[in-house]
PDB file of N, CA and C in Angstrom:
ATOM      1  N   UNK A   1       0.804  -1.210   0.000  1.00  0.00           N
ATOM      2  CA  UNK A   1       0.000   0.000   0.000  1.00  0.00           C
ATOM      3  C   UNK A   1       0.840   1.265   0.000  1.00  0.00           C
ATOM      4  N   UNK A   2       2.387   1.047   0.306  1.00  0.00           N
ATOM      5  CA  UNK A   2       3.156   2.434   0.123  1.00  0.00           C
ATOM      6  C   UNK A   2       2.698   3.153  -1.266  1.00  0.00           C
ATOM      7  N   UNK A   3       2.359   2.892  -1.845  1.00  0.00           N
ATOM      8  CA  UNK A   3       2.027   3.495  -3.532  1.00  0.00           C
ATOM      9  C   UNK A   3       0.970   4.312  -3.077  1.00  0.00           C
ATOM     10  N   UNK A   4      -0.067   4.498  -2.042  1.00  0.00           N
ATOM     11  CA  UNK A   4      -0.727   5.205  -1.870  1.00  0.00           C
ATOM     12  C   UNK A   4      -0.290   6.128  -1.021  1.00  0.00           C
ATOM     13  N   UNK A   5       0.471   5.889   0.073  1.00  0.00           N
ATOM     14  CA  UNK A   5       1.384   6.853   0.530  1.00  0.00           C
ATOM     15  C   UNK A   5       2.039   7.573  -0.026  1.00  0.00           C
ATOM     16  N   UNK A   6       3.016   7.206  -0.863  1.00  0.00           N
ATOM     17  CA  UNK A   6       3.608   8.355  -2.046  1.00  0.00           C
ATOM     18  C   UNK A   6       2.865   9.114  -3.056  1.00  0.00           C
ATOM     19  N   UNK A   7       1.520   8.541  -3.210  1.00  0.00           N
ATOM     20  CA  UNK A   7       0.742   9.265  -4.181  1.00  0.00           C
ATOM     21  C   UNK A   7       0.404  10.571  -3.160  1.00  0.00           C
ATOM     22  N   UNK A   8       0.314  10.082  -2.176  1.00  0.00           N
ATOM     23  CA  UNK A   8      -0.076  11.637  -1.027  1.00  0.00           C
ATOM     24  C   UNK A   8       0.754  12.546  -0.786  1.00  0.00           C
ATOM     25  N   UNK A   9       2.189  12.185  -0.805  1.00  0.00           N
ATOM     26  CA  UNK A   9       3.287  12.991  -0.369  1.00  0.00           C
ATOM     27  C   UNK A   9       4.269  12.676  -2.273  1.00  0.00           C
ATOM     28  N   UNK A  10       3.957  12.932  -3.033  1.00  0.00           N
ATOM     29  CA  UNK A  10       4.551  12.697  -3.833  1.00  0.00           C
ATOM     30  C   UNK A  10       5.390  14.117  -4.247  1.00  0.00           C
ATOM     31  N   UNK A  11       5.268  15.005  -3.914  1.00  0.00           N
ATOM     32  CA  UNK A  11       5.676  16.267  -4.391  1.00  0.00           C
ATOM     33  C   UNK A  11       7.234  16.505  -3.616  1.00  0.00           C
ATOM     34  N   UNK A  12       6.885  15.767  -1.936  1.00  0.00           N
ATOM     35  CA  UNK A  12       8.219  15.375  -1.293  1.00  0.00           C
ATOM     36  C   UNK A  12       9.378  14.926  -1.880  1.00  0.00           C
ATOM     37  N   UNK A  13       8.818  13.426  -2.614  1.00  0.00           N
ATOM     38  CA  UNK A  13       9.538  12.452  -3.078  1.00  0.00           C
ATOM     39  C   UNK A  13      10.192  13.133  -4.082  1.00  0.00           C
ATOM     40  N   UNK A  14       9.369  14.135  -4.834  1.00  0.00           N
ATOM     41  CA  UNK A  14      10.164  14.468  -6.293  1.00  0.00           C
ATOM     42  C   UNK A  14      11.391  15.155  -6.003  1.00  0.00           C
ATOM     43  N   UNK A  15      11.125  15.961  -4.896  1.00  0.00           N
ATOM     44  CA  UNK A  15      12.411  16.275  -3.907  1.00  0.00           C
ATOM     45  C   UNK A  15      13.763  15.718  -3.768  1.00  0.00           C
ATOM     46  N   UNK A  16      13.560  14.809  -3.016  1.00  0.00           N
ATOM     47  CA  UNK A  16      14.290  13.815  -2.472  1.00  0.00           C
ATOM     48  C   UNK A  16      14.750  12.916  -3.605  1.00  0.00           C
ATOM     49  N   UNK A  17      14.277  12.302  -4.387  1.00  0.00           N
ATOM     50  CA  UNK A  17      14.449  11.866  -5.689  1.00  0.00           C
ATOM     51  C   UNK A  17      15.238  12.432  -6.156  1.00  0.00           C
ATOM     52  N   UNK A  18      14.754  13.936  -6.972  1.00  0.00           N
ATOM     53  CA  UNK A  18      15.859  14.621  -7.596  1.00  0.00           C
ATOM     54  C   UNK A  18      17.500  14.794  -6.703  1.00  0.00           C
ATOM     55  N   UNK A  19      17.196  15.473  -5.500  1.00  0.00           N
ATOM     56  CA  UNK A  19      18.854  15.599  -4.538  1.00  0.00           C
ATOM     57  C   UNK A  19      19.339  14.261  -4.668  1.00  0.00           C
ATOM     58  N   UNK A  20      18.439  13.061  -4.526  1.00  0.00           N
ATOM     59  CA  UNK A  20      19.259  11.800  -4.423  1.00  0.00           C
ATOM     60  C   UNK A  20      20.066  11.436  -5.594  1.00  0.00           C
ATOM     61  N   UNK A  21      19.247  11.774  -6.899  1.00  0.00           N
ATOM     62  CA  UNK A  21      19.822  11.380  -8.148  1.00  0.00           C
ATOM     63  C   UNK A  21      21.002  12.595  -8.232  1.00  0.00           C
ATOM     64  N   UNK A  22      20.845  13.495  -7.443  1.00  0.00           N
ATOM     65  CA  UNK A  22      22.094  14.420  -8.302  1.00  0.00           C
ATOM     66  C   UNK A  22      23.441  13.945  -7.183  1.00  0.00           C
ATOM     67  N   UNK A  23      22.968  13.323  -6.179  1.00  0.00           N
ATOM     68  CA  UNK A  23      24.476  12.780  -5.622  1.00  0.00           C
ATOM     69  C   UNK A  23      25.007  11.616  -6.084  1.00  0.00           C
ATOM     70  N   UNK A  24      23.946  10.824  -5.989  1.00  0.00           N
ATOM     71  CA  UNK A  24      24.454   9.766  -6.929  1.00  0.00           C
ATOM     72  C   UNK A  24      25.315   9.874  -8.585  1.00  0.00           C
ATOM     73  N   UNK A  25      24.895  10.983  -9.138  1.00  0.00           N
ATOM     74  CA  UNK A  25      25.646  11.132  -9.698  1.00  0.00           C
ATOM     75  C   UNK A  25      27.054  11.961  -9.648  1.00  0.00           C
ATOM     76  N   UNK A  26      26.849  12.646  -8.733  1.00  0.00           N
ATOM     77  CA  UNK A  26      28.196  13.302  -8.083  1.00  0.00           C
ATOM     78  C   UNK A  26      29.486  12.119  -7.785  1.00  0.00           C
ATOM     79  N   UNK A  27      28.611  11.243  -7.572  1.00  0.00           N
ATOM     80  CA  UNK A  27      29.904   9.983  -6.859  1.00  0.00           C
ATOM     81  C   UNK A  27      29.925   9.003  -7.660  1.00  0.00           C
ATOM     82  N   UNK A  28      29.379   9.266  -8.993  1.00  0.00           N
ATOM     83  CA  UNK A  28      29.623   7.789  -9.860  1.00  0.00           C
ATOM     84  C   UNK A  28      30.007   8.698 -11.457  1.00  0.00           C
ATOM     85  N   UNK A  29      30.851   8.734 -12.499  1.00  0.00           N
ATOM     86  CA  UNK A  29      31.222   8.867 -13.173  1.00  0.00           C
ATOM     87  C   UNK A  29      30.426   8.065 -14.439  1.00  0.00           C
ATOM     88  N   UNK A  30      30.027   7.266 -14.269  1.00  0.00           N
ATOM     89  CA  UNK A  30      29.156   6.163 -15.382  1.00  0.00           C
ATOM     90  C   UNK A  30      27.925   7.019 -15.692  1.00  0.00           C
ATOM     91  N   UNK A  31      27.567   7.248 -16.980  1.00  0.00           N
ATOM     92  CA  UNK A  31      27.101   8.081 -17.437  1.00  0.00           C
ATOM     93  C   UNK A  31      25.197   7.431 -17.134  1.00  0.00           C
ATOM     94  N   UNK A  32      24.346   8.130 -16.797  1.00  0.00           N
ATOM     95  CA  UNK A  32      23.011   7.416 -16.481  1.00  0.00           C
ATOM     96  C   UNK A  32      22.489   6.753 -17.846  1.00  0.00           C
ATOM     97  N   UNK A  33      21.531   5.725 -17.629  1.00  0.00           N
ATOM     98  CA  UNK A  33      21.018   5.247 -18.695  1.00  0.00           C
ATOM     99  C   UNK A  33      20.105   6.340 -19.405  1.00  0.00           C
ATOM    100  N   UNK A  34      19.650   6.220 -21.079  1.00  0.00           N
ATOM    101  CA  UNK A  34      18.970   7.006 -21.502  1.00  0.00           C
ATOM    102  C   UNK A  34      17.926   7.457 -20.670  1.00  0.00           C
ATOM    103  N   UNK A  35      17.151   8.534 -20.885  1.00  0.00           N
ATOM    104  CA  UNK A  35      16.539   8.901 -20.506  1.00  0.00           C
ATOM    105  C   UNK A  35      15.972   8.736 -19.209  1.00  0.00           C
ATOM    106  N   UNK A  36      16.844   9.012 -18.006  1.00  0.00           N
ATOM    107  CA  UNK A  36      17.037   8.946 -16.855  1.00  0.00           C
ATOM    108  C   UNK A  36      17.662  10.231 -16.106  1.00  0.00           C
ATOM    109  N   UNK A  37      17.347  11.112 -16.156  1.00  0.00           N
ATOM    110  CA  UNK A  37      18.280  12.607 -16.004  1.00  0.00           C
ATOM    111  C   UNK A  37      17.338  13.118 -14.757  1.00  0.00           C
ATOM    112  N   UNK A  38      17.948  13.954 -14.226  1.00  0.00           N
ATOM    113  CA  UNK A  38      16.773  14.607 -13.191  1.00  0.00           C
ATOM    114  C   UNK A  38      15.318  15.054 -13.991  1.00  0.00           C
ATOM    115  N   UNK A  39      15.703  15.697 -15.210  1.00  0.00           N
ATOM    116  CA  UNK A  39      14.965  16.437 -16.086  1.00  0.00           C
ATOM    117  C   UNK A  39      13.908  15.193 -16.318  1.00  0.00           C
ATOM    118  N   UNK A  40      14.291  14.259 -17.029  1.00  0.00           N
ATOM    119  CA  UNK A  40      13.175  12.933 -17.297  1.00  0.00           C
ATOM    120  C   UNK A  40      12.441  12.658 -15.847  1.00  0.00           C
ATOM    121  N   UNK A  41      13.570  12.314 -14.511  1.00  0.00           N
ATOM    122  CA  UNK A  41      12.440  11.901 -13.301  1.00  0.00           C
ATOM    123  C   UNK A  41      11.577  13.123 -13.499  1.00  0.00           C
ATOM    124  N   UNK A  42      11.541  14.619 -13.312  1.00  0.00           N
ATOM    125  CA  UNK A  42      10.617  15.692 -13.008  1.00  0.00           C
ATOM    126  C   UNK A  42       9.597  15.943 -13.819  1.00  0.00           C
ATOM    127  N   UNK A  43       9.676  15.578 -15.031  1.00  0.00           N
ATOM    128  CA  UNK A  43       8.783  15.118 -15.736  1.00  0.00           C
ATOM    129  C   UNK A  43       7.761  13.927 -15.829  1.00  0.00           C
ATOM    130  N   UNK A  44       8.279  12.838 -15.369  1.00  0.00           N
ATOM    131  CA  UNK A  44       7.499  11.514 -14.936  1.00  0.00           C
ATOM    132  C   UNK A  44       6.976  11.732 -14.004  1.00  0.00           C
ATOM    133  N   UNK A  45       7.359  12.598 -12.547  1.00  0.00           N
ATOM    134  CA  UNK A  45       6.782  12.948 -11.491  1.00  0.00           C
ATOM    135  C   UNK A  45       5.813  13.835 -11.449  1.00  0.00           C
ATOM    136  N   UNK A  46       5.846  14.637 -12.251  1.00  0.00           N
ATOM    137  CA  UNK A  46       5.184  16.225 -12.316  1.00  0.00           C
ATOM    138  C   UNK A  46       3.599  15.292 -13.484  1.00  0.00           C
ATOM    139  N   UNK A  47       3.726  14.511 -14.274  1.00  0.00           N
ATOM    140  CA  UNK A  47       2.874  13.547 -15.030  1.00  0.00           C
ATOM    141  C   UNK A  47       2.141  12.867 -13.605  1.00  0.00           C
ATOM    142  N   UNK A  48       2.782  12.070 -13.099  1.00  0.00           N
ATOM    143  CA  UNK A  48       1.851  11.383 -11.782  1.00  0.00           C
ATOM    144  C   UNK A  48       1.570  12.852 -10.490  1.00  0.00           C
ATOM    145  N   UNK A  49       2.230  13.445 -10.594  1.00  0.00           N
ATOM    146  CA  UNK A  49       1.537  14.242  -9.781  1.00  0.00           C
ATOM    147  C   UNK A  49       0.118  15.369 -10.146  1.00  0.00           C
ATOM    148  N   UNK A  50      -0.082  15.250 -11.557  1.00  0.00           N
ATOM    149  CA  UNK A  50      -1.323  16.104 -12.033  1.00  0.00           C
ATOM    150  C   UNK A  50      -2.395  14.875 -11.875  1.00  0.00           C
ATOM    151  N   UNK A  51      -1.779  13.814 -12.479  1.00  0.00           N
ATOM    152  CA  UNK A  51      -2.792  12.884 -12.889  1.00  0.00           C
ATOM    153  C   UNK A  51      -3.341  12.146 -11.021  1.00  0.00           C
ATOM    154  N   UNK A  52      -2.511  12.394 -10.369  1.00  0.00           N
ATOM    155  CA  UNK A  52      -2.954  11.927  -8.727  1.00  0.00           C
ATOM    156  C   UNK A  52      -4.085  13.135  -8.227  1.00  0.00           C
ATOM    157  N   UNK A  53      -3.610  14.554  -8.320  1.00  0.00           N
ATOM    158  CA  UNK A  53      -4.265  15.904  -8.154  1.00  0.00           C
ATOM    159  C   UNK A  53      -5.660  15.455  -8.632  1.00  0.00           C
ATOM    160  N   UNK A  54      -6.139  15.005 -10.070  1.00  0.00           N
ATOM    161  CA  UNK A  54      -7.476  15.081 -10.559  1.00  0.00           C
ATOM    162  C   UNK A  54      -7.940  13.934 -10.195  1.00  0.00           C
ATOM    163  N   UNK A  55      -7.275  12.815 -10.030  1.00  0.00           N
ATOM    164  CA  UNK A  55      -7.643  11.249  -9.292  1.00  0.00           C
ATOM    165  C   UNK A  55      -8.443  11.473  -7.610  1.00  0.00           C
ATOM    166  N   UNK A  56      -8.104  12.396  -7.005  1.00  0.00           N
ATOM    167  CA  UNK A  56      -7.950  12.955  -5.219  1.00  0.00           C
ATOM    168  C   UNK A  56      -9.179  14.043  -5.565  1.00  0.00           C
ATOM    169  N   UNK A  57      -9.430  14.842  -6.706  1.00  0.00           N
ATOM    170  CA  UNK A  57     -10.398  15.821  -6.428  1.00  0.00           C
ATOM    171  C   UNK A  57     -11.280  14.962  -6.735  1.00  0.00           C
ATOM    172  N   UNK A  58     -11.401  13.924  -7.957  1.00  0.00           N
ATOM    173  CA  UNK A  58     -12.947  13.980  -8.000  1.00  0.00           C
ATOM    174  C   UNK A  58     -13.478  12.361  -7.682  1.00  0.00           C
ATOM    175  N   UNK A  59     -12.443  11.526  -6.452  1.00  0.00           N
ATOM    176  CA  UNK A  59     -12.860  10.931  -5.339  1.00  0.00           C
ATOM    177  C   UNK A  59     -12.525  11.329  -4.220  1.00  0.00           C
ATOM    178  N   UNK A  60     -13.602  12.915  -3.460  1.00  0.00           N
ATOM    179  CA  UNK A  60     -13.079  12.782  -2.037  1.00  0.00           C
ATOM    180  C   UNK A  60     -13.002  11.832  -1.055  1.00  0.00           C
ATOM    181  N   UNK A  61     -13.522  10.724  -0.951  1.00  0.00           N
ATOM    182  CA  UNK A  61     -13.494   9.783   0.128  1.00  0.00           C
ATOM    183  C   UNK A  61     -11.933   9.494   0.127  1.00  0.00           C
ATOM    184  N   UNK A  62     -11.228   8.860  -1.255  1.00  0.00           N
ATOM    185  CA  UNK A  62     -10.064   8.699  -1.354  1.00  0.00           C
ATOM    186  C   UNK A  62      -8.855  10.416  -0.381  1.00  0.00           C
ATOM    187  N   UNK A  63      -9.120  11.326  -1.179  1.00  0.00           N
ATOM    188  CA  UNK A  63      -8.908  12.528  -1.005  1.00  0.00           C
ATOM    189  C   UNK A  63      -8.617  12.748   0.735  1.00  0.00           C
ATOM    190  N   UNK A  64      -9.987  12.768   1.368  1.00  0.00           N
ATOM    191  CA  UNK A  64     -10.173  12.665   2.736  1.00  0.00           C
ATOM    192  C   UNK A  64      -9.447  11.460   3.561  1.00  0.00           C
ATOM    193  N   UNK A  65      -9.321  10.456   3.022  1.00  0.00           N
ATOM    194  CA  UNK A  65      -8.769   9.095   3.636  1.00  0.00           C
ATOM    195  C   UNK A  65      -7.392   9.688   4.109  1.00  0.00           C
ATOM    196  N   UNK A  66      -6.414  10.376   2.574  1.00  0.00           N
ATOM    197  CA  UNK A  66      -5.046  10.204   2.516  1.00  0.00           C
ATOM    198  C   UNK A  66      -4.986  11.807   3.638  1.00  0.00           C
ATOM    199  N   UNK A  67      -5.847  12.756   3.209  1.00  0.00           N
ATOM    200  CA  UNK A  67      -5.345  13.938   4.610  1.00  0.00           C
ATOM    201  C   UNK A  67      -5.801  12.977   5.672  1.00  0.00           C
ATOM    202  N   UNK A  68      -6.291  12.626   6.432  1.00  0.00           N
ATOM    203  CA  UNK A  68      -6.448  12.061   7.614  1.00  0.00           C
ATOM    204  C   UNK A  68      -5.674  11.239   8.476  1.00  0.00           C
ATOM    205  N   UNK A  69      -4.238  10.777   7.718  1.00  0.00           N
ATOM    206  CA  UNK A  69      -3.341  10.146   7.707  1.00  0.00           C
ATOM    207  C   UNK A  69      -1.971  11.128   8.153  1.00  0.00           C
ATOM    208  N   UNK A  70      -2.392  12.621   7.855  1.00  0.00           N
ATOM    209  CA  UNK A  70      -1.339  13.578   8.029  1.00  0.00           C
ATOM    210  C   UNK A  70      -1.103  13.397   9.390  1.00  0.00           C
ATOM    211  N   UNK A  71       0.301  13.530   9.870  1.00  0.00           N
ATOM    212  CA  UNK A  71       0.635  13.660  11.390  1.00  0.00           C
ATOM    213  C   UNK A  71       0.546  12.676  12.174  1.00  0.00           C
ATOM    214  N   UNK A  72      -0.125  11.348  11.750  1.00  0.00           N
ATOM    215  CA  UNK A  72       0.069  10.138  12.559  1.00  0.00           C
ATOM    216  C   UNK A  72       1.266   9.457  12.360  1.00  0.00           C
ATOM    217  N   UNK A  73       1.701   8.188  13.402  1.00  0.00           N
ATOM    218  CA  UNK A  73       3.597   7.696  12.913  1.00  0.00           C
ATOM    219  C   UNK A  73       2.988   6.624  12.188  1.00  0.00           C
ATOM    220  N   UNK A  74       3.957   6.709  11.648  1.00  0.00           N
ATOM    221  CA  UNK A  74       4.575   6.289  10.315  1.00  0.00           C
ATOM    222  C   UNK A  74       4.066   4.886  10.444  1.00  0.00           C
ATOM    223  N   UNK A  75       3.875   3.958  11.500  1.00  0.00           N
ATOM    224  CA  UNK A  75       3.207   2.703  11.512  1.00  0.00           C
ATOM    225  C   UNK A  75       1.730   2.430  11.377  1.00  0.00           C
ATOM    226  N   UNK A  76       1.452   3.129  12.044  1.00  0.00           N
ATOM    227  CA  UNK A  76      -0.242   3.574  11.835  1.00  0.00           C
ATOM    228  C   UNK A  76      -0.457   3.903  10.484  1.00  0.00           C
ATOM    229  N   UNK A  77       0.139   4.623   9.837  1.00  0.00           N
ATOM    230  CA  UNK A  77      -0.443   4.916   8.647  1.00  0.00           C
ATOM    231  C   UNK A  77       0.081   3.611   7.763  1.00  0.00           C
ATOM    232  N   UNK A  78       0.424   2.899   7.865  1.00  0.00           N
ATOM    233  CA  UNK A  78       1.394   2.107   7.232  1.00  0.00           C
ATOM    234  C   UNK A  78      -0.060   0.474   7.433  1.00  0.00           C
ATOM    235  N   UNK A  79      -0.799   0.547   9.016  1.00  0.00           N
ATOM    236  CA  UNK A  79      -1.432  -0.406   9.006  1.00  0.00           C
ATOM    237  C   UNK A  79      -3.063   0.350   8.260  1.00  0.00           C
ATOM    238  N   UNK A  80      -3.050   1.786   8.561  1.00  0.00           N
ATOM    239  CA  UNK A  80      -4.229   2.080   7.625  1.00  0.00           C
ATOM    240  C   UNK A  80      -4.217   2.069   5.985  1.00  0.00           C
ATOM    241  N   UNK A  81      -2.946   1.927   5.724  1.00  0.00           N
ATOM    242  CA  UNK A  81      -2.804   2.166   4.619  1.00  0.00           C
ATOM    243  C   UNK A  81      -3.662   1.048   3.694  1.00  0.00           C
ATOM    244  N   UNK A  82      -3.054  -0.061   5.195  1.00  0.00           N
ATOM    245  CA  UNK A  82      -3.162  -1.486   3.918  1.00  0.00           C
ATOM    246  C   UNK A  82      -4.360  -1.941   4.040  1.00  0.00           C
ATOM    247  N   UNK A  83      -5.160  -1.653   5.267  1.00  0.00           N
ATOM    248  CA  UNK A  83      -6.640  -1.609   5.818  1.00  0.00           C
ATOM    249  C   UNK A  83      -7.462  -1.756   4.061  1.00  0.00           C
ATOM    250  N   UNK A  84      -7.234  -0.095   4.454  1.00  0.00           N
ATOM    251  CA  UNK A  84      -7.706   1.215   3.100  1.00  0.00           C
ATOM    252  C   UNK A  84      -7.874   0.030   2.215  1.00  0.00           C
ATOM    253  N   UNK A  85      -6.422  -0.019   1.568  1.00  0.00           N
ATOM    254  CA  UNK A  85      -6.072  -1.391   0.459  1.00  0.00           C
ATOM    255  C   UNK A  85      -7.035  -2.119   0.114  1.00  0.00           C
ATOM    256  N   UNK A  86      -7.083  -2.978   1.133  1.00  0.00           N
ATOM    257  CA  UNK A  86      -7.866  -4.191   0.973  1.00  0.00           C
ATOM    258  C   UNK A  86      -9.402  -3.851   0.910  1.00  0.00           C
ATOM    259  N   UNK A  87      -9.740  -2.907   1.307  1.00  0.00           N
ATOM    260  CA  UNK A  87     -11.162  -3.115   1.622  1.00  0.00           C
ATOM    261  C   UNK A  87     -12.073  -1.923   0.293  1.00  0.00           C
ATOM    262  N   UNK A  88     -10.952  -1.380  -0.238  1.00  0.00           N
ATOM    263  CA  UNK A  88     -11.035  -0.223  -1.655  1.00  0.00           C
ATOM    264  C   UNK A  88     -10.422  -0.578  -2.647  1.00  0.00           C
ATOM    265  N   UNK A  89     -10.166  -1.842  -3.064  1.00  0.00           N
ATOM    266  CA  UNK A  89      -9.349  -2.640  -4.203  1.00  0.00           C
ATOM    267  C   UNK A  89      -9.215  -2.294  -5.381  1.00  0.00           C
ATOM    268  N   UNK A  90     -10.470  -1.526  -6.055  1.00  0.00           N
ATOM    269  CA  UNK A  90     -10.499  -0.502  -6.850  1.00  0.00           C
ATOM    270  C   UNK A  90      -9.566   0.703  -6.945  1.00  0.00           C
ATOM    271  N   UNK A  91      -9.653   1.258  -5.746  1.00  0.00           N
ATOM    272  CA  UNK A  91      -9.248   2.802  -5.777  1.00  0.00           C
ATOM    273  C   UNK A  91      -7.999   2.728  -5.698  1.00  0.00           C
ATOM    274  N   UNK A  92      -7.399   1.060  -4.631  1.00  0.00           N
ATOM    275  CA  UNK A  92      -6.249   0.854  -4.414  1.00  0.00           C
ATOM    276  C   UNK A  92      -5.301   0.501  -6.156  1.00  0.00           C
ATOM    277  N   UNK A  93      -5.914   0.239  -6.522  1.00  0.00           N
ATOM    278  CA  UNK A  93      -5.671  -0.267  -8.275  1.00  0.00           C
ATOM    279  C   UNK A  93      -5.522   0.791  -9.109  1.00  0.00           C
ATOM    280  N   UNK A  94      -6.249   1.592  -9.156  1.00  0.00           N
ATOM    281  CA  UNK A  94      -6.351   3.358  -9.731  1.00  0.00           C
ATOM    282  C   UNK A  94      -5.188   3.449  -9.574  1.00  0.00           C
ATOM    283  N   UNK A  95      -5.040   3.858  -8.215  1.00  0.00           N
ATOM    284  CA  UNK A  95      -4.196   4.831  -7.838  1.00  0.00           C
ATOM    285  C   UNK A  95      -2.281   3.902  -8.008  1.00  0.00           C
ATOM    286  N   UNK A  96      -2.794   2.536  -8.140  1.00  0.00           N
ATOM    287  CA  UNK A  96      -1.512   2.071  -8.677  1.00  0.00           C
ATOM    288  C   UNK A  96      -1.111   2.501 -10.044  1.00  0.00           C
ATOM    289  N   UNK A  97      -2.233   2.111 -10.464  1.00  0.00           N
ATOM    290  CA  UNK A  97      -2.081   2.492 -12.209  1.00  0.00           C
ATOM    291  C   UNK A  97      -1.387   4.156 -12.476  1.00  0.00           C
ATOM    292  N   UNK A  98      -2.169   4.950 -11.902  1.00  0.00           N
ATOM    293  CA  UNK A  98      -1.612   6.477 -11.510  1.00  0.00           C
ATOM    294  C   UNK A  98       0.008   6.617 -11.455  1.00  0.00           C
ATOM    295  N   UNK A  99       0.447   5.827 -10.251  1.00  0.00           N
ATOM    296  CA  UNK A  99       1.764   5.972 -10.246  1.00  0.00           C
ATOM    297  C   UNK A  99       3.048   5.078 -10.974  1.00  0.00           C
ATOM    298  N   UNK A 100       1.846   4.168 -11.668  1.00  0.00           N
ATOM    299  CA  UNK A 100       2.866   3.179 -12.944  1.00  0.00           C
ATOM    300  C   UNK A 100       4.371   3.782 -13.574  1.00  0.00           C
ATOM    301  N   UNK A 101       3.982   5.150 -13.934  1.00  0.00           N
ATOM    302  CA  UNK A 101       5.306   5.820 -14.878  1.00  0.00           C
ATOM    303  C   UNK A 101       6.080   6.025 -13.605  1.00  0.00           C
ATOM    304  N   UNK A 102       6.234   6.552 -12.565  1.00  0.00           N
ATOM    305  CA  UNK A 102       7.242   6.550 -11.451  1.00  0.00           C
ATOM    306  C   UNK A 102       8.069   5.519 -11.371  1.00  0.00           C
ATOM    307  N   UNK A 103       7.015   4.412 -11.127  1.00  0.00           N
ATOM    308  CA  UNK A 103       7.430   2.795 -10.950  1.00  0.00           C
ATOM    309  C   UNK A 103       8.802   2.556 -12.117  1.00  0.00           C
ATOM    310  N   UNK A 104       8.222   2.351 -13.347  1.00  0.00           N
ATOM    311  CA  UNK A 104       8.697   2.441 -14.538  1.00  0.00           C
ATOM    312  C   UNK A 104       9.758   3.047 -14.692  1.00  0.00           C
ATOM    313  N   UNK A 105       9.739   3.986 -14.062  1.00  0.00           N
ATOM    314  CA  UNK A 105      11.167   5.192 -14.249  1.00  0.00           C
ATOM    315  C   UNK A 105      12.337   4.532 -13.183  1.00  0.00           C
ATOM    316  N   UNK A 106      11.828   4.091 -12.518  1.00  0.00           N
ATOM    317  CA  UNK A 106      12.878   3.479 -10.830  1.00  0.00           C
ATOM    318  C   UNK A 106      13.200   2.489 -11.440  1.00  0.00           C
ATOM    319  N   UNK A 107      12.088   1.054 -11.851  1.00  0.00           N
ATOM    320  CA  UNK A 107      13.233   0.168 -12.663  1.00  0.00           C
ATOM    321  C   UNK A 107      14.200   0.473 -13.089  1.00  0.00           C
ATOM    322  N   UNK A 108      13.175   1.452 -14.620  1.00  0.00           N
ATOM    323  CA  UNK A 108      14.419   1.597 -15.274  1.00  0.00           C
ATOM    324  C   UNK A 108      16.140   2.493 -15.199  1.00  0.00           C
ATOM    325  N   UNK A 109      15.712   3.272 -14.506  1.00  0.00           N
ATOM    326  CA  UNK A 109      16.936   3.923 -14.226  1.00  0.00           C
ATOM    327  C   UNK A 109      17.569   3.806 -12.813  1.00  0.00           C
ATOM    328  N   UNK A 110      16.841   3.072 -11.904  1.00  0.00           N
ATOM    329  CA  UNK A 110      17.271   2.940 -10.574  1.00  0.00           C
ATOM    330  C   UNK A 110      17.107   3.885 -10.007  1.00  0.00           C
TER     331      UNK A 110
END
């Protein structure tokens, strides 16, 4: 169910993502695979992050689920997450599909 967690905080990740990829490349000389650049992740991210935005407005239940989750630790949300999951198999599926190109991008470029 982390895929629904990052769909909530995904704007973080693109963050953290990008600084991570630019050290990683600071300390490795091997040139990244095609189309793998910060520029390609921010683009794949900034793609799942519109397409999550209109996914969250026009199911608030989903919407409301993931704020309600703000500020609790990290385990709790981790056992609501998967609650959520199981019992919204649909929405839990959406919202996988949503973040597919992220996925896709981490294979492929690590």
């Amino acid at each position: 169910m982390s895929f629904l967690i990052r769909s909530g905080v995904a704007g973080l990740a693109v963050g953290a993502a990008l600084f991570g990829a630019a050290g990683l490349a600071a300390a490795d000389d091997t040139p990244a695979p095609p189309n793998c650049t910060a520029a390609d992740l921010a683009g794949v991210m900034g793609g799942v992050n519109i397409a999550t935005s209109a996914y969250l407005h026009t199911h608030p239940q989903v919407n409301d689920f993931l704020t309600s989750l703000k500020g609790l630790p990290r385990e709790e949300v981790a056992t609501r997450m998967r609650e959520f999951g199981e019992s919204h198999p649909q929405e839990r599926d959406e919202l996988k599909g949503i973040r597919q190109p992220a996925a896709d991008f981490h294979d492929r470029c690590g």
